[in-house]
Protein backbone atom coordinates (compact mmCIF):
# COMPACT_ATOMS: atom_id res chain seq x y z
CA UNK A 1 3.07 -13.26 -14.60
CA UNK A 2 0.62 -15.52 -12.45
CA UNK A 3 -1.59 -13.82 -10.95
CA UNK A 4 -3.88 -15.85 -7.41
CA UNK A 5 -7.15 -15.15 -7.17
CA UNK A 6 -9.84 -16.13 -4.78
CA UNK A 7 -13.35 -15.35 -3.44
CA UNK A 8 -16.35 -15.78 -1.02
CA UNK A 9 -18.94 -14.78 0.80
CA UNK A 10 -19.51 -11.35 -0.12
CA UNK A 11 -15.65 -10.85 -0.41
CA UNK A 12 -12.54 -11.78 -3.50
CA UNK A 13 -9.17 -10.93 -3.48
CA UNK A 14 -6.20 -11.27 -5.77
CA UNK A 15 -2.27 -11.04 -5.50
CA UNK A 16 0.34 -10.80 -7.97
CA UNK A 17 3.35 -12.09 -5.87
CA UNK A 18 5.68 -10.36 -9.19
CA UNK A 19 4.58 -6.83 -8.29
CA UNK A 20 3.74 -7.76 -4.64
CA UNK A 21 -0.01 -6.55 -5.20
CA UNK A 22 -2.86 -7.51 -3.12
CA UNK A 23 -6.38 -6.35 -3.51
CA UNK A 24 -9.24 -6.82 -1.25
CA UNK A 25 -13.17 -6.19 -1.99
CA UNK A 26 -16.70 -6.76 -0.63
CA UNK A 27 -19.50 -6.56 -2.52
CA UNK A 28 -22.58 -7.12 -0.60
CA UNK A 29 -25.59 -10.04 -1.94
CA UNK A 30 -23.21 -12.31 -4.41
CA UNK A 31 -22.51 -15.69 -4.32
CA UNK A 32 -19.67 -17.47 -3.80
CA UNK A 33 -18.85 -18.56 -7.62
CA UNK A 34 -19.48 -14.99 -8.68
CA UNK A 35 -17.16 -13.49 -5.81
CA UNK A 36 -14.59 -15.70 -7.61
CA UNK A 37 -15.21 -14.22 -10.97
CA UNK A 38 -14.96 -10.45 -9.56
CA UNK A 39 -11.55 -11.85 -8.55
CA UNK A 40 -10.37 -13.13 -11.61
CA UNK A 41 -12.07 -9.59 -13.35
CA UNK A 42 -10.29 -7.15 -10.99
CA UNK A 43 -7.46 -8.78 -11.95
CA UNK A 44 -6.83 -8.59 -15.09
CA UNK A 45 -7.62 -4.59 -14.85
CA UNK A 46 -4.12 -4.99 -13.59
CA UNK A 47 -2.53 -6.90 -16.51
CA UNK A 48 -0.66 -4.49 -18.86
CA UNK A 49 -1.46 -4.79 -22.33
CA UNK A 50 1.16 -7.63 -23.96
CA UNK A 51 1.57 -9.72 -20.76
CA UNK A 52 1.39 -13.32 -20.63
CA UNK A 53 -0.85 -13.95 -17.49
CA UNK A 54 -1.45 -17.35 -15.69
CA UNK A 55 -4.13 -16.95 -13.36
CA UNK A 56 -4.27 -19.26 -11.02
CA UNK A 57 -7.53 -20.29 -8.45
CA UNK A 58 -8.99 -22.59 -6.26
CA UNK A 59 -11.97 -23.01 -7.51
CA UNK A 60 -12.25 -25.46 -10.30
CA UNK A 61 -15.65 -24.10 -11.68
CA UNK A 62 -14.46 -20.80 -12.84
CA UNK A 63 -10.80 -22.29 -13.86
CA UNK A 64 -12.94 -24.97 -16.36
CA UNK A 65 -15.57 -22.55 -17.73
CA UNK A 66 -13.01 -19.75 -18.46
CA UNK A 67 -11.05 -22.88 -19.59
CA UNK A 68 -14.44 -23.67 -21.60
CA UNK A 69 -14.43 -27.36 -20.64
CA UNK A 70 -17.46 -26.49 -18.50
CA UNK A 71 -20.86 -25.30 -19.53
CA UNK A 72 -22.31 -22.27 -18.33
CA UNK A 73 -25.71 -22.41 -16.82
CA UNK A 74 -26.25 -19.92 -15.02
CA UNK A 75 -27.34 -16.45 -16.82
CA UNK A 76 -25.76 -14.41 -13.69
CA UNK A 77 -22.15 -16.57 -14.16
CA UNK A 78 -22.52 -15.73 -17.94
CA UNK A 79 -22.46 -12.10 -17.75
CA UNK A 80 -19.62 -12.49 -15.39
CA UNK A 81 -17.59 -15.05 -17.74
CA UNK A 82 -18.07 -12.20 -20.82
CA UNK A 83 -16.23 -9.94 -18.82
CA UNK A 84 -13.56 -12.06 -18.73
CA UNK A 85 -13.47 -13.96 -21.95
CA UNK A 86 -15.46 -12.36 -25.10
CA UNK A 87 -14.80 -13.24 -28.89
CA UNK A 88 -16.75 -12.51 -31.89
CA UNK A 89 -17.16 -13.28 -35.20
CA UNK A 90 -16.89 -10.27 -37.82
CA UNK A 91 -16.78 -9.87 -41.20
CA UNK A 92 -13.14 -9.59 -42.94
CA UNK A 93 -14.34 -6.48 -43.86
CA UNK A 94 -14.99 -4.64 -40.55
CA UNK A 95 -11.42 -6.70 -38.93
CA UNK A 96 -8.86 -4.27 -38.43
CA UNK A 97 -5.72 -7.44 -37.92
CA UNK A 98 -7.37 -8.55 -41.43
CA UNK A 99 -6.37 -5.18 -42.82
CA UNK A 100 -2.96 -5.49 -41.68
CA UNK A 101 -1.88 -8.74 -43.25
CA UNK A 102 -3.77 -7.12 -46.65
């Protein structure tokens, strides 16, 4: 599924051409790079679980950090990107895929 997403002043969007979705939304006092993560976020709130998603944007910033070619710098883009993107290390122990495998 590719899903496009976009943002801007104040505003981000995102279609999914597949299900012929488009979203709108304003949020009032945000930049333009963080517009285009609340894109990319509403977005996958519309991903059902399994799917293989491309997203797809215009804004090479977001598409290299989630891509994690870029560093972060800013503390306000980094909450953003863990809304996206979050892994953690665990111990064995508390990992419920480790369990599985035995």
């Amino acid at each position: 599924m590719e899903i496009y997403t976009d943002g801007g002043e104040d505003k981000y969007c995102f279609v999914i051409p597949d299900k012929n979705i488009v979203k709108t939304f304003e949020k009032k006092g945000i930049t333009n790079n963080e517009s285009e993560y609340l894109g990319v976020i509403e977005a996958i709130k519309h991903v059902e679980p399994g799917s293989r998603v491309k997203i797809l944007t215009d804004s090479k910033l977001v598409a290299n950090q989630l891509r994690m070619e870029w560093h972060i710098k800013e503390k306000r883009l980094l909450a953003l990107f863990k809304e996206v993107f979050e892994i953690e290390w665990l111990p064995r122990s508390r990992n419920k895929a480790g369990k599985v495998l035995g």
